[in-house]
Protein backbone atom coordinates (compact mmCIF):
# COMPACT_ATOMS: atom_id res chain seq x y z
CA UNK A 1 -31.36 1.69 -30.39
CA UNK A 2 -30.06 3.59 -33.35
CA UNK A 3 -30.41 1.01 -37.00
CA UNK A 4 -26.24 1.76 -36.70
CA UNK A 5 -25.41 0.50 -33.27
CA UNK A 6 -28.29 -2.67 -34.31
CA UNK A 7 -25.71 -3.57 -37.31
CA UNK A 8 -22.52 -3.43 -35.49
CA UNK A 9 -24.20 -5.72 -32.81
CA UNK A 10 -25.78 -8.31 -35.80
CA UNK A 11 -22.58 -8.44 -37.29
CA UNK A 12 -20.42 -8.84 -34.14
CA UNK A 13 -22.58 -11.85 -33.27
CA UNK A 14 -22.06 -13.20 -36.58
CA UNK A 15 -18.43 -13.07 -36.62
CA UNK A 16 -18.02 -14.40 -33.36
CA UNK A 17 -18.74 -18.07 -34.27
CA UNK A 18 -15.55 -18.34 -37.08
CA UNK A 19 -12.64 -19.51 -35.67
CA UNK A 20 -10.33 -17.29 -37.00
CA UNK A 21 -11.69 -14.30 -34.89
CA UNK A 22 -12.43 -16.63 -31.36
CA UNK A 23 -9.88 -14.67 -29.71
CA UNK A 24 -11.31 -11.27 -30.25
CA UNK A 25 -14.41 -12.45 -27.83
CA UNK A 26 -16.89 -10.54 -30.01
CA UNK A 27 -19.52 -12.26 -28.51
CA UNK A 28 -18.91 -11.49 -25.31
CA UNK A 29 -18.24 -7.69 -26.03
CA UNK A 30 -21.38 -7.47 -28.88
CA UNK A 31 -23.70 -5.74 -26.24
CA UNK A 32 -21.66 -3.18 -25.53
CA UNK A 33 -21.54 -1.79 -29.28
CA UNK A 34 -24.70 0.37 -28.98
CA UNK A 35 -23.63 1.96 -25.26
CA UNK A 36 -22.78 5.29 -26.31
CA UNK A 37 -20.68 6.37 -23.18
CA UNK A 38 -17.38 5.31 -21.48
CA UNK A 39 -17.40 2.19 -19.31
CA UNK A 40 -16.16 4.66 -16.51
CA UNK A 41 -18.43 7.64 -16.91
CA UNK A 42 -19.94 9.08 -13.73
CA UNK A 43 -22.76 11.86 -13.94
CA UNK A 44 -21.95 14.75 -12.04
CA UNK A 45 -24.78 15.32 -10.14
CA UNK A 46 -26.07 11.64 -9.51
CA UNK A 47 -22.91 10.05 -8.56
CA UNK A 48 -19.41 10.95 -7.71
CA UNK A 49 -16.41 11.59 -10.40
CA UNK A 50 -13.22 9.75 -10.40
CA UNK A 51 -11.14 12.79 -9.14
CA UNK A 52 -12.97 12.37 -5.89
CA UNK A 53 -12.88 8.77 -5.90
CA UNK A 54 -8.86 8.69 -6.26
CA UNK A 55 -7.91 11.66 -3.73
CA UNK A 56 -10.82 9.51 -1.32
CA UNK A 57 -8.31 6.64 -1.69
CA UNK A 58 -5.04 8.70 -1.47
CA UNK A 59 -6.71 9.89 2.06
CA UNK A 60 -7.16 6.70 3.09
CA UNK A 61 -4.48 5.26 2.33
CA UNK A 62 -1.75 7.98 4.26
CA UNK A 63 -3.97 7.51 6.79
CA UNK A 64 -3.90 3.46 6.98
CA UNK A 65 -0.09 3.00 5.74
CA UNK A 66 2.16 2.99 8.59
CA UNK A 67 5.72 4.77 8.67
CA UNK A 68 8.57 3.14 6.94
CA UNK A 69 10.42 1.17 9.82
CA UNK A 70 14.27 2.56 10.06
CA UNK A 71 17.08 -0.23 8.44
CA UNK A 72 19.50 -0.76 10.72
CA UNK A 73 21.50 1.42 8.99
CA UNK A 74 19.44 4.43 9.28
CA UNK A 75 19.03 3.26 13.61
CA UNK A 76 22.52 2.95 14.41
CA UNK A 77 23.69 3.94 17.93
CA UNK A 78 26.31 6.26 15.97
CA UNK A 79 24.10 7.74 13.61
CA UNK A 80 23.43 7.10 9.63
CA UNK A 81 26.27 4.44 8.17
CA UNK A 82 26.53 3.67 4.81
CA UNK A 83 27.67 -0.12 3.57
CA UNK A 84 30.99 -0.30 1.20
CA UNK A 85 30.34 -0.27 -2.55
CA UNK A 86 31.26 -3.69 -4.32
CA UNK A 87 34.05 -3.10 -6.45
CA UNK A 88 33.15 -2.67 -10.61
CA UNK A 89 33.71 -5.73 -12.45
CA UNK A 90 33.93 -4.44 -15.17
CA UNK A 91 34.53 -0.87 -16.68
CA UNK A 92 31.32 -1.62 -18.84
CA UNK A 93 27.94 0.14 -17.78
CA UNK A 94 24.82 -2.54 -17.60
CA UNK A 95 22.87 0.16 -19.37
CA UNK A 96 25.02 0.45 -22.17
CA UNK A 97 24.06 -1.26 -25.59
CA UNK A 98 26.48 -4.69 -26.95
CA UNK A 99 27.87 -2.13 -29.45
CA UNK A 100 28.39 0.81 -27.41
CA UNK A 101 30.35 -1.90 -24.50
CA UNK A 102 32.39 -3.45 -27.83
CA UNK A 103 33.45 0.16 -28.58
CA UNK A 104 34.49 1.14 -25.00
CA UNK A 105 36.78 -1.84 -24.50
CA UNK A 106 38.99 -0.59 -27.33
């Protein structure tokens, strides 16, 4: 292990016992200080790469989900219905800000 990566382990150790810094865990995360790699990294040739790992899973899953069962308005006898819209109770958009609601009222 590089001198380096031997310091940045000594001292993480060290400043995991004061108090102030018990929430940063640096204990618990000391040994990975030398690693010299991402927790995720696959080799090429020895193992398989993520891509192929996620489009395995997007396989399985269209393959395992089943179809989206029809609402019953999408399955009605007279074909697709739609519900009545509740009427506005207010002119005021939900997505507008406090200010920009204040300013349409007037």
């Amino acid at each position: 292990m590089p001198e380096h990566a031997a310091r940045l382990i000594r001292t993480a150790w060290a400043l995991g016992v004061r108090e102030d810094l018990k929430h940063l865990n640096l204990r618990k995360w000391a040994h990975i200080l030398g690693f010299r790699g991402h927790f995720s990294t696959k080799t090429r040739t020895y193992s398989t790469t993520l891509g192929t790992l996620r489009a395995a899973r997007a396989t399985w899953h269209a393959r395992h989900t089943p179809p989206p069962s029809p609402t019953t308005l999408e399955s009605s006898p007279t074909g697709p219905t739609t519900a009545p819209a509740s009427p506005p109770t207010s002119n005021a958009s939900p997505h507008l800000s406090a200010a920009a609601r204040r300013k349409q009222r007037r």
